[in-house]
N, C-alpha and C. Protein backbone atom coordinates (compact mmCIF):
# COMPACT_ATOMS: atom_id res chain seq x y z
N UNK A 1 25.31 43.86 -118.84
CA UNK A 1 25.35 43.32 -120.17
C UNK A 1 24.65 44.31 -121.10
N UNK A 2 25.31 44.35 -121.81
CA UNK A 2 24.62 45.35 -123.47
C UNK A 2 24.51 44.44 -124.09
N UNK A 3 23.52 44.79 -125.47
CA UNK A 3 23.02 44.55 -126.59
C UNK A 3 23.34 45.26 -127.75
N UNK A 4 24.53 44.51 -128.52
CA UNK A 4 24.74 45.82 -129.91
C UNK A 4 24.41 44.82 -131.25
N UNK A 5 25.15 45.17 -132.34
CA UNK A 5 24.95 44.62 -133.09
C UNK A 5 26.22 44.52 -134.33
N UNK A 6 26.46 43.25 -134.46
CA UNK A 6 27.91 42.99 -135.08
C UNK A 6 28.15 43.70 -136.03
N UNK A 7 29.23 43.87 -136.25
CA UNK A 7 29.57 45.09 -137.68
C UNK A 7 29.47 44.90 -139.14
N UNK A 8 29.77 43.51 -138.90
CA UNK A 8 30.47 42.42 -139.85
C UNK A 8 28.76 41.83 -140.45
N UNK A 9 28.24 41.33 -139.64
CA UNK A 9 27.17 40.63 -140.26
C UNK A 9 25.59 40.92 -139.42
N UNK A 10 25.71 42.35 -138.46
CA UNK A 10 24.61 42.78 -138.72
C UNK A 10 23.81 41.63 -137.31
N UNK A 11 23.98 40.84 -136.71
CA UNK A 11 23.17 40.18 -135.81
C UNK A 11 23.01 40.56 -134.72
N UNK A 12 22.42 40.54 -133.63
CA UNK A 12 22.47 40.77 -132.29
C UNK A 12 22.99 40.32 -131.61
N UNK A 13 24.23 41.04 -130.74
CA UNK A 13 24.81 40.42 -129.66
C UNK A 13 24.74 40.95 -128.65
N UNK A 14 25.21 40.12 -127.45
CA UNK A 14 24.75 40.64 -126.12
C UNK A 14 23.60 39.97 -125.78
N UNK A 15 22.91 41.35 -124.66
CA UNK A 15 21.43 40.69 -124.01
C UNK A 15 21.30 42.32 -122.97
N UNK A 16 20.73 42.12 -122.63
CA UNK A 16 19.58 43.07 -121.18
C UNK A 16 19.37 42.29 -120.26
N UNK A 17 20.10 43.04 -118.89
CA UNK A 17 19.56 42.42 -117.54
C UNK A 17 20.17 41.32 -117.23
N UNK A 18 21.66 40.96 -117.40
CA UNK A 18 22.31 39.80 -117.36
C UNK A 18 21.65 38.84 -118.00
N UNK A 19 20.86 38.74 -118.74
CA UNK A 19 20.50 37.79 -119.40
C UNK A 19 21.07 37.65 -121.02
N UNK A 20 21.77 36.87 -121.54
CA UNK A 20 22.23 36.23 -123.29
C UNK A 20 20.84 36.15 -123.94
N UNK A 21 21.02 36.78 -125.05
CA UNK A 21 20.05 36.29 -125.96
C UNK A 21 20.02 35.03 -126.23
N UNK A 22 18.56 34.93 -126.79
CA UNK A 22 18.61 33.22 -126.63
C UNK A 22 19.44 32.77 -127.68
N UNK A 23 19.73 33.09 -129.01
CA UNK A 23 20.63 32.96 -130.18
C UNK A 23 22.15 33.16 -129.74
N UNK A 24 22.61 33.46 -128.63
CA UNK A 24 24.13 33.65 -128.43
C UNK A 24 24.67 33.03 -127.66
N UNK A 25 25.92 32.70 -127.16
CA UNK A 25 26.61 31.84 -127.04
C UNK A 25 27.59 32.22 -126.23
N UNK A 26 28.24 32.04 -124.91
CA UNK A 26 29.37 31.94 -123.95
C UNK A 26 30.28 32.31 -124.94
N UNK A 27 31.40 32.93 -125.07
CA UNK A 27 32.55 32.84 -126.08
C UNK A 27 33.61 33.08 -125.36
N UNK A 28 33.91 31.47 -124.63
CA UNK A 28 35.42 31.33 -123.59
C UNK A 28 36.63 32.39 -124.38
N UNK A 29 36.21 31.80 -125.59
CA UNK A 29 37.95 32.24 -126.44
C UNK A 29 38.22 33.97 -126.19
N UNK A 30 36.78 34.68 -125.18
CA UNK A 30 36.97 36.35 -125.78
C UNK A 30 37.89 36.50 -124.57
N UNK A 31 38.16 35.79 -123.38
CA UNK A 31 38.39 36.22 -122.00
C UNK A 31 38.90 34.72 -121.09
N UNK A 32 39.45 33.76 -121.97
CA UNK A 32 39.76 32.79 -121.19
C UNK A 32 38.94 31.84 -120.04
N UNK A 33 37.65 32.45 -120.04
CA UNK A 33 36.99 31.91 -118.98
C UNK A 33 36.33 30.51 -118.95
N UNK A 34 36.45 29.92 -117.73
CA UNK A 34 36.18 28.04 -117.99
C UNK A 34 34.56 28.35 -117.63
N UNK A 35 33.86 29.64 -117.41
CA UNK A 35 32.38 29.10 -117.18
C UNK A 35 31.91 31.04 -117.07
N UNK A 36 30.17 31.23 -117.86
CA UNK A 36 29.93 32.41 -117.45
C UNK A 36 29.88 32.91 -116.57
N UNK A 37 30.20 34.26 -116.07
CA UNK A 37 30.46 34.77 -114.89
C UNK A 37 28.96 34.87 -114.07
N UNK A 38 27.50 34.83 -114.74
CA UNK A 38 26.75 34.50 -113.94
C UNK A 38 26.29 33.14 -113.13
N UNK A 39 27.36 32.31 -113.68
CA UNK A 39 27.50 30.83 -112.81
C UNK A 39 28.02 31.21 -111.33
N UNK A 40 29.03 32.23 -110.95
CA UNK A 40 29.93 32.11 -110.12
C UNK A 40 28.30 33.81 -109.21
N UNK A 41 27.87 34.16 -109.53
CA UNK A 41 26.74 35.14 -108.96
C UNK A 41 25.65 34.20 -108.80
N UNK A 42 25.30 33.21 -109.26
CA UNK A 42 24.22 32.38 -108.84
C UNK A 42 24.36 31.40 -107.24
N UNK A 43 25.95 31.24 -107.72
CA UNK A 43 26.57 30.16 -106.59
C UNK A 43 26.35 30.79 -105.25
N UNK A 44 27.44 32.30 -105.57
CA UNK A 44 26.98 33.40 -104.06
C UNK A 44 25.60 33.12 -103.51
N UNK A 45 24.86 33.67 -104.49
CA UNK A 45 23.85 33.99 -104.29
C UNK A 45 22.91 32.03 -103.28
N UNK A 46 23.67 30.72 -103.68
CA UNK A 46 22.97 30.12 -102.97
C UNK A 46 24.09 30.16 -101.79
N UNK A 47 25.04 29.86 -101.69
CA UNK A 47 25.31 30.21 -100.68
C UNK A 47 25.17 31.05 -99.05
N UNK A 48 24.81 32.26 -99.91
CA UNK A 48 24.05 32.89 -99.10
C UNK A 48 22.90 32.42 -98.57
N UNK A 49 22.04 32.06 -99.45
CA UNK A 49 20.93 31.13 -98.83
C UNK A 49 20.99 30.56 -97.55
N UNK A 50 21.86 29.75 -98.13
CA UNK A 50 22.12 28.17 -97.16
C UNK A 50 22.49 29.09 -95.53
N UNK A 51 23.94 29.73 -95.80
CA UNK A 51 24.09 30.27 -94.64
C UNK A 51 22.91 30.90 -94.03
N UNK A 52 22.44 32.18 -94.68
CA UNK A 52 21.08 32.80 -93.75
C UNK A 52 20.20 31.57 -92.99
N UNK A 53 19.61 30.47 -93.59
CA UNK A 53 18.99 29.34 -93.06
C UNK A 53 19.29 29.03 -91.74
N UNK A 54 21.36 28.65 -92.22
CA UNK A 54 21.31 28.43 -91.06
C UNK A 54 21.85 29.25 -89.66
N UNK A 55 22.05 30.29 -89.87
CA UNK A 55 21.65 31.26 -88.82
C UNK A 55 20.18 31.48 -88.21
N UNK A 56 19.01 31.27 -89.35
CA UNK A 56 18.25 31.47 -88.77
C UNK A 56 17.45 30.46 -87.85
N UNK A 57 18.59 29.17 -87.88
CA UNK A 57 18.13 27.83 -87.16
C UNK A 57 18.22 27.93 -85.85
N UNK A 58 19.22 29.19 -85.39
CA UNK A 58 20.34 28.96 -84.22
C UNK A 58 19.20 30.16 -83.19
């Protein structure tokens, strides 16, 4: 994720470090998407969890 700044009116958009500024906003309409793409990297990421667990049960 980058951080620039709109042309038009000068605000900050974007963010640093996968993180959104706190002032900005998901914008489905730029890319069709039903949810941010760090929803679907968080999920992996428990997933993974869960599995390692339970391998490490066995």
């Amino acid at each position: 994720m980058e951080e620039a700044k709109c042309p038009e009116c000068h605000a900050r958009i974007g963010g640093t470090n996968h993180r959104l500024l706190t002032d900005n906003a998901q914008a489905p309409e730029m890319d069709n998407a039903e949810r941010p793409i760090w929803d679907n990297i968080n999920a992996d990421r428990e997933l993974a969890l869960r599995l390692q667990q339970q391998l490490d049960e066995f």
